[in-house]
Protein backbone atom coordinates (compact mmCIF):
# COMPACT_ATOMS: atom_id res chain seq x y z
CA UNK A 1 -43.13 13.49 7.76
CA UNK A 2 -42.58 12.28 11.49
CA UNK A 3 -39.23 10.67 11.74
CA UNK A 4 -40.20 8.10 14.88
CA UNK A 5 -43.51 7.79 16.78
CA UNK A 6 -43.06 8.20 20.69
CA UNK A 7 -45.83 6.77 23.20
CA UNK A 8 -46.68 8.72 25.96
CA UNK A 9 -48.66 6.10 28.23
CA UNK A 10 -49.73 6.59 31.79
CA UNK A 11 -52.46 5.77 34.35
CA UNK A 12 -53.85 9.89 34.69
CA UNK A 13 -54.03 12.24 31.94
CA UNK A 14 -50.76 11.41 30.34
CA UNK A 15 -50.01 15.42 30.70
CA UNK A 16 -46.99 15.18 32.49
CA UNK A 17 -45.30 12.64 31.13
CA UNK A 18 -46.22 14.36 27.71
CA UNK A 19 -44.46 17.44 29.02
CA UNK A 20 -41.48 15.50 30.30
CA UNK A 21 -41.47 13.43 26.60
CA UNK A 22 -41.67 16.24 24.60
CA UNK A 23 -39.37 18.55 26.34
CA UNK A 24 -36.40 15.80 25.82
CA UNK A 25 -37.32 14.99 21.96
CA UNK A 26 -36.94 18.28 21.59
CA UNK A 27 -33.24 18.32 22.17
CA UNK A 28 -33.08 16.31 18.97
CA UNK A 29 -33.28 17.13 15.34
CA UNK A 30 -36.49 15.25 14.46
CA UNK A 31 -39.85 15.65 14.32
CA UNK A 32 -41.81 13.19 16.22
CA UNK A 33 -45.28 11.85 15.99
CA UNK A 34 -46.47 11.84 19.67
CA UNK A 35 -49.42 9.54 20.80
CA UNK A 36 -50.68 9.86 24.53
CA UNK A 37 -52.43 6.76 25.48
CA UNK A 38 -54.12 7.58 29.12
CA UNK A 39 -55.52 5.95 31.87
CA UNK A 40 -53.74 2.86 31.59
CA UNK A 41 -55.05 1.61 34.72
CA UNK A 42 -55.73 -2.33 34.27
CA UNK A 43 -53.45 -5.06 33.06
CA UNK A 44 -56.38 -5.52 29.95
CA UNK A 45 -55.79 -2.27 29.29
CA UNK A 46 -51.70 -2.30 29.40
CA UNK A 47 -52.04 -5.49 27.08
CA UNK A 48 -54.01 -3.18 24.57
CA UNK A 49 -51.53 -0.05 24.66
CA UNK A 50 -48.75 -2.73 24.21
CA UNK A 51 -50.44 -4.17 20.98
CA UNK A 52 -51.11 -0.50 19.45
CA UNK A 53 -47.04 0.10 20.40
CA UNK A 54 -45.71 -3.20 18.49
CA UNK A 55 -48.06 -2.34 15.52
CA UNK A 56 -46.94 0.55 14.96
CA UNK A 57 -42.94 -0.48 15.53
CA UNK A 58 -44.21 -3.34 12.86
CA UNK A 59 -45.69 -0.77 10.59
CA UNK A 60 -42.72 2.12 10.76
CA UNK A 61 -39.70 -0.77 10.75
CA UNK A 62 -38.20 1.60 13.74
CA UNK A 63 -38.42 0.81 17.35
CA UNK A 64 -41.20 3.35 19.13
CA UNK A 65 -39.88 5.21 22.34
CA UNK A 66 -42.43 5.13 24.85
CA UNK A 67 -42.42 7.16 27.89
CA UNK A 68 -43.93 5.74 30.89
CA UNK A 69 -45.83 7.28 34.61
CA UNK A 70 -47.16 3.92 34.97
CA UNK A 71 -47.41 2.89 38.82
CA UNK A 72 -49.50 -0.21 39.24
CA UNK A 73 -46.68 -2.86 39.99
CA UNK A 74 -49.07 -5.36 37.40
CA UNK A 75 -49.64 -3.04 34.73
CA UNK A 76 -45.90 -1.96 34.55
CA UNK A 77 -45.19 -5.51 33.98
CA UNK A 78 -46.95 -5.84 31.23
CA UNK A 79 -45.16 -2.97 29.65
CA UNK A 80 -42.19 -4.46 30.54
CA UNK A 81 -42.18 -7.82 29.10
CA UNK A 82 -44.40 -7.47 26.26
CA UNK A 83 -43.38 -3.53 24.95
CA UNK A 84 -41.01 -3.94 21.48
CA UNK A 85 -39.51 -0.27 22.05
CA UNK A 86 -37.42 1.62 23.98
CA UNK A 87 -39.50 1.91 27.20
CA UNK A 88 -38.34 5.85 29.52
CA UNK A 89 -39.73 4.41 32.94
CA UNK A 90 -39.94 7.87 34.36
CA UNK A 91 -41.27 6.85 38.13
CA UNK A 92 -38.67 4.03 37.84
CA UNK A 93 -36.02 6.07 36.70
CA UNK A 94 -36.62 9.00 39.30
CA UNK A 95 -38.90 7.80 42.09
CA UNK A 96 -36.57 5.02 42.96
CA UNK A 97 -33.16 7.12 43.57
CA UNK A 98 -35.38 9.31 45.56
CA UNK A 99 -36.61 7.15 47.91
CA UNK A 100 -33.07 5.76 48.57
CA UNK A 101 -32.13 9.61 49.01
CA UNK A 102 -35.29 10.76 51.23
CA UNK A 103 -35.16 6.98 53.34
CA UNK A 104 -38.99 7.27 52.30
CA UNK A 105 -41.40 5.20 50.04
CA UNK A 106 -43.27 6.97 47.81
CA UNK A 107 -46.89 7.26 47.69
CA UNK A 108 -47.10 5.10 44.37
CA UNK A 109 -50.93 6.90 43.92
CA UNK A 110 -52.31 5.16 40.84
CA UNK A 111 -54.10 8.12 38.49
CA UNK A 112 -52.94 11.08 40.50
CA UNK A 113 -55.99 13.17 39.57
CA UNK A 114 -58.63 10.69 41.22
CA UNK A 115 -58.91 12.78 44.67
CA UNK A 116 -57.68 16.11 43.64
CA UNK A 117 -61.85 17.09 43.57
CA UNK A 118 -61.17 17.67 47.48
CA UNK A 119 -57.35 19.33 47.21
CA UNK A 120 -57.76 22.55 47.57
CA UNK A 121 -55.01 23.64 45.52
CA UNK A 122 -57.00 22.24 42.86
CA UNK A 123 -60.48 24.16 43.95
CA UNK A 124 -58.03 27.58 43.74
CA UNK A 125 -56.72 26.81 40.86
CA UNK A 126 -60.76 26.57 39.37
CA UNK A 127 -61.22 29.71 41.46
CA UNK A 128 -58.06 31.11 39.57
CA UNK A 129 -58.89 29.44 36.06
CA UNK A 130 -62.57 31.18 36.53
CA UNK A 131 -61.23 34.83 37.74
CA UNK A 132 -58.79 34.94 34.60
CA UNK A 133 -61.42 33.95 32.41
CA UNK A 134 -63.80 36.56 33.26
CA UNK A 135 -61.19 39.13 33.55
CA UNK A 136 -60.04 38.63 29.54
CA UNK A 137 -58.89 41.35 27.37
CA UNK A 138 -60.52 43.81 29.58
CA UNK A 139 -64.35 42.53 29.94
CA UNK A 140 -64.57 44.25 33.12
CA UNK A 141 -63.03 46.25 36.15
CA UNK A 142 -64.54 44.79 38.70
CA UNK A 143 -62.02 43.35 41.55
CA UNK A 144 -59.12 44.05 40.11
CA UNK A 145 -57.34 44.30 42.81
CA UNK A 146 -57.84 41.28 43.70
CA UNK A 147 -55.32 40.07 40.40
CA UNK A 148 -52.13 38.64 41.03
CA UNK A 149 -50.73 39.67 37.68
CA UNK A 150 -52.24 42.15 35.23
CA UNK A 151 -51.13 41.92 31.63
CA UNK A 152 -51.35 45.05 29.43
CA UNK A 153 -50.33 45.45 25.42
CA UNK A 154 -51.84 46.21 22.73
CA UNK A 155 -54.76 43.94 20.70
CA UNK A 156 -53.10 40.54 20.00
CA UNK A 157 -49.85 40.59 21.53
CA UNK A 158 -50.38 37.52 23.92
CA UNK A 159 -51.73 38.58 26.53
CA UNK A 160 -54.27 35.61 26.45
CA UNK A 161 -52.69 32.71 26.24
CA UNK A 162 -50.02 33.77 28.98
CA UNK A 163 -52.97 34.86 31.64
CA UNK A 164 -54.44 31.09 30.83
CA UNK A 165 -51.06 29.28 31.49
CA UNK A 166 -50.13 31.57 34.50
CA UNK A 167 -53.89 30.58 36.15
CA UNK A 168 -53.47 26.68 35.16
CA UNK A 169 -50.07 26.09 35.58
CA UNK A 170 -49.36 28.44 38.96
CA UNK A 171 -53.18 29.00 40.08
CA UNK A 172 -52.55 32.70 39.54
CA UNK A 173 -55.82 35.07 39.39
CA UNK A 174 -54.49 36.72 36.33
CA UNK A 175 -56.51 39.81 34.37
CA UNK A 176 -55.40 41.06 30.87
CA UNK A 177 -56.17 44.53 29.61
CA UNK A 178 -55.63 45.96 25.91
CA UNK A 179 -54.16 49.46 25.64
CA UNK A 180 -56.19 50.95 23.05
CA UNK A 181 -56.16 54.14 20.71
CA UNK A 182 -58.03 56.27 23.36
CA UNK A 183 -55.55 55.35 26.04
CA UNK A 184 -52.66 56.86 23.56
CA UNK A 185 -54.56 59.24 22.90
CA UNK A 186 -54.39 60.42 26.62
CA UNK A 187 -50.80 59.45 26.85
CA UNK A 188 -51.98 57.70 29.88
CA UNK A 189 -52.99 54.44 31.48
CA UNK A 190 -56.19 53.54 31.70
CA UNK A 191 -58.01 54.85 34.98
CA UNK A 192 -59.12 51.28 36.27
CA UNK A 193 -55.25 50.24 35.99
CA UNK A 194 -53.87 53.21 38.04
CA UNK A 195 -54.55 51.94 41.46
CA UNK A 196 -52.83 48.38 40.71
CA UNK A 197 -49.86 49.64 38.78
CA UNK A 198 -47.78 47.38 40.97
CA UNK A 199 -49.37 44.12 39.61
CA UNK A 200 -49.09 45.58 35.91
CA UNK A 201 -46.65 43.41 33.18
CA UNK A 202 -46.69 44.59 29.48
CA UNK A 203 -46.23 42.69 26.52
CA UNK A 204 -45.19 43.94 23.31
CA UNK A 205 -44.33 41.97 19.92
CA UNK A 206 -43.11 43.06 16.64
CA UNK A 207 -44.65 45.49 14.61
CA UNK A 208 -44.54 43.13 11.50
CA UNK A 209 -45.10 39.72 13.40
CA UNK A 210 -48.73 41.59 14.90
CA UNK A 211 -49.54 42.93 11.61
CA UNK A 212 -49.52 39.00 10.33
CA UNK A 213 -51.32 37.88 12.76
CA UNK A 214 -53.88 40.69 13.18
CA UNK A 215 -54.19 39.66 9.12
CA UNK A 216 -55.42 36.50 9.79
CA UNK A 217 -57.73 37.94 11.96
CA UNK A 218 -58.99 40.85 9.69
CA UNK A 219 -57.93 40.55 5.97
CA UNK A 220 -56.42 44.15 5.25
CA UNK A 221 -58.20 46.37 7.63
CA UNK A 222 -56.52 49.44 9.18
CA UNK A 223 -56.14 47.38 12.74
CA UNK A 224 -54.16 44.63 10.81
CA UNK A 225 -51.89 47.58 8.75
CA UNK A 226 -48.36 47.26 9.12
CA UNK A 227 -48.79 51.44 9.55
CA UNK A 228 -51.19 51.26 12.23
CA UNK A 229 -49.29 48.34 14.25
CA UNK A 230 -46.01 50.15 14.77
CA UNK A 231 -47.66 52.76 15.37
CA UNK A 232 -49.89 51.30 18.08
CA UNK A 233 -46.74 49.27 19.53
CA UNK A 234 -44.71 52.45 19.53
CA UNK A 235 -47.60 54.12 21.62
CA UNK A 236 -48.07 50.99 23.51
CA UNK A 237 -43.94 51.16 24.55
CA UNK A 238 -43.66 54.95 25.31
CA UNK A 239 -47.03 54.58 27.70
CA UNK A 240 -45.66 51.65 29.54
CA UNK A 241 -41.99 53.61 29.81
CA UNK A 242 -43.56 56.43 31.31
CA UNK A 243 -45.81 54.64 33.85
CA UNK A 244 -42.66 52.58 34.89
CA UNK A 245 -44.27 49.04 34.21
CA UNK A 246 -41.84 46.65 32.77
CA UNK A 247 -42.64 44.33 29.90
CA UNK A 248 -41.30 42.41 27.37
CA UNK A 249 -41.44 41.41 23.67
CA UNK A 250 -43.65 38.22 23.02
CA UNK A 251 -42.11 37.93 19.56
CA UNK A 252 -39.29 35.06 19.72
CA UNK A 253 -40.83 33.53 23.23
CA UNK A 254 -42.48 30.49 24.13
CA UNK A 255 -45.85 31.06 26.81
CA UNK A 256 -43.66 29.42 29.02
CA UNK A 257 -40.50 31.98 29.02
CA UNK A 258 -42.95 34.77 28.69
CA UNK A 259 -44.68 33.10 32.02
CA UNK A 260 -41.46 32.94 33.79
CA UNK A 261 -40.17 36.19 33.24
CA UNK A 262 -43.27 38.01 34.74
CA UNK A 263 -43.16 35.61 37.70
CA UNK A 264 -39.88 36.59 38.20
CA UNK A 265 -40.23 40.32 37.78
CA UNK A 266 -44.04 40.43 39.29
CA UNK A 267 -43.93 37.52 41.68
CA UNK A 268 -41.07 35.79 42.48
CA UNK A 269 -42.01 33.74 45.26
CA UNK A 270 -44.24 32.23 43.27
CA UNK A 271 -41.60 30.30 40.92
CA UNK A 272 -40.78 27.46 43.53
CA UNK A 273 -44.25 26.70 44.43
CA UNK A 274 -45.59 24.57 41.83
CA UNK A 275 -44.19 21.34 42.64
CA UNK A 276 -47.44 19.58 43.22
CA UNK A 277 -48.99 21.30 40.15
């Protein structure tokens, strides 16, 4: 059971202020029920989010906390006035102080997304988004080089979901490659992966933690056996020692500390980039 509902309201996607929101709640022992209401772009529309707020505050008995990206100087009034809750203005809050700081005024741009068709950040980031797609869990070789990052691990470790985040979140071409029983066999990388050892990051997990989720997978086959994953990690580990590629366990980390490590062992510059992302 939810112990307080927080609103996540904005005139874009609500992603970011969601990210924001959720990070801080989590510094708390409870376990919110978060609602994103997006593209609040229109004062009819601000009057409707601030009706489906109250009701809910009515419903509960406990004041909603409602984080807020909201630019449109009549919209934000709305919230203002009318919001029963405690209201996290977060271009308020920060944009303000900054623009007393920088001796600038912000660009206030209402639904941030609206142009970014023609940003070409956001065309690479497609371009990246595309590339790491077609590049997953080894579908094929071709322009490989061209990767920033290469992922390597054995079936099911995460390789997956961290390629996805690095190429949406950073705009990083990113291919992922399973190590497999013939590669052990050979006590060897794989061929395609020799000339690029460079751009290689491996990721290990748990023998026990990738036998339960292999399970889930394939009900008590010999891939999902508890034998046959600590077997396959310990192969995994000794190949990736000897080839001199560093990696990590995925057990007890989040996409986003796995994602961080490998920028900062792999690519470095690349951490203090993404401030437009």
């Amino acid at each position: 059971m939810h112990t307080r509902t927080v609103f996540v309201i904005s005139d874009g996607t609500g992603i970011t202020a969601e990210t924001f929101g959720t990070a801080l709640m989590a510094q708390f022992d409870i376990t919110p029920r978060i609602v994103r209401i997006p593209f609040v772009d229109t004062v009819d529309k601000a009057h409707q989010a601030v009706r489906q707020i109250n009701h809910s505050g009515e419903v509960e008995g406990k004041n909603p906390i409602v984080f807020s990206t909201l630019v449109n100087p009549d919209v934000v009034a709305v919230i203002t006035q009318h919001c029963k809750g405690l209201l996290m203005d977060m271009f308020g809050t920060f944009v303000q102080p900054l623009e007393d700081e920088l001796g600038l005024k912000s660009q206030h741009r209402v639904g941030r997304f609206s142009d970014i068709s023609q940003s070409k950040e956001y065309l690479n980031r497609m371009e990246a988004i595309n590339y790491t797609l077609a590049h997953d869990d080894g579908q094929t070789h071709a322009d490989l080089s061209g990767a920033d990052v290469v992922l390597i691990g054995v079936s099911r470790s995460g390789k997956t979901p961290t390629s996805l985040y690095l190429a949406m979140q950073f705009g990083l071409k990113v291919a992922n490659y399973p190590l497999i029983p013939e590669d052990f066999d050979r006590k060897q990388l794989p061929p395609a992966l020799e000339p690029i050892r460079k751009k290689l990051f491996g990721l290990t997990i748990d023998p026990q933690r990738l036998s339960d989720i292999r399970n889930e997978r394939r009900p008590n086959s010999r891939y999902a056996s508890l034998q046959n994953c600590r077997h396959e990690v310990a192969e995994a580990e000794a190949m990736m020692r000897r080839a001199g590629v560093q990696w990590l366990s995925s057990t007890h980390k989040s996409i986003e500390e796995i994602s961080t490590t490998v920028l900062q062992q792999v690519l470095p510059q690349r951490l203090g980039v993404n401030l437009h992302g």
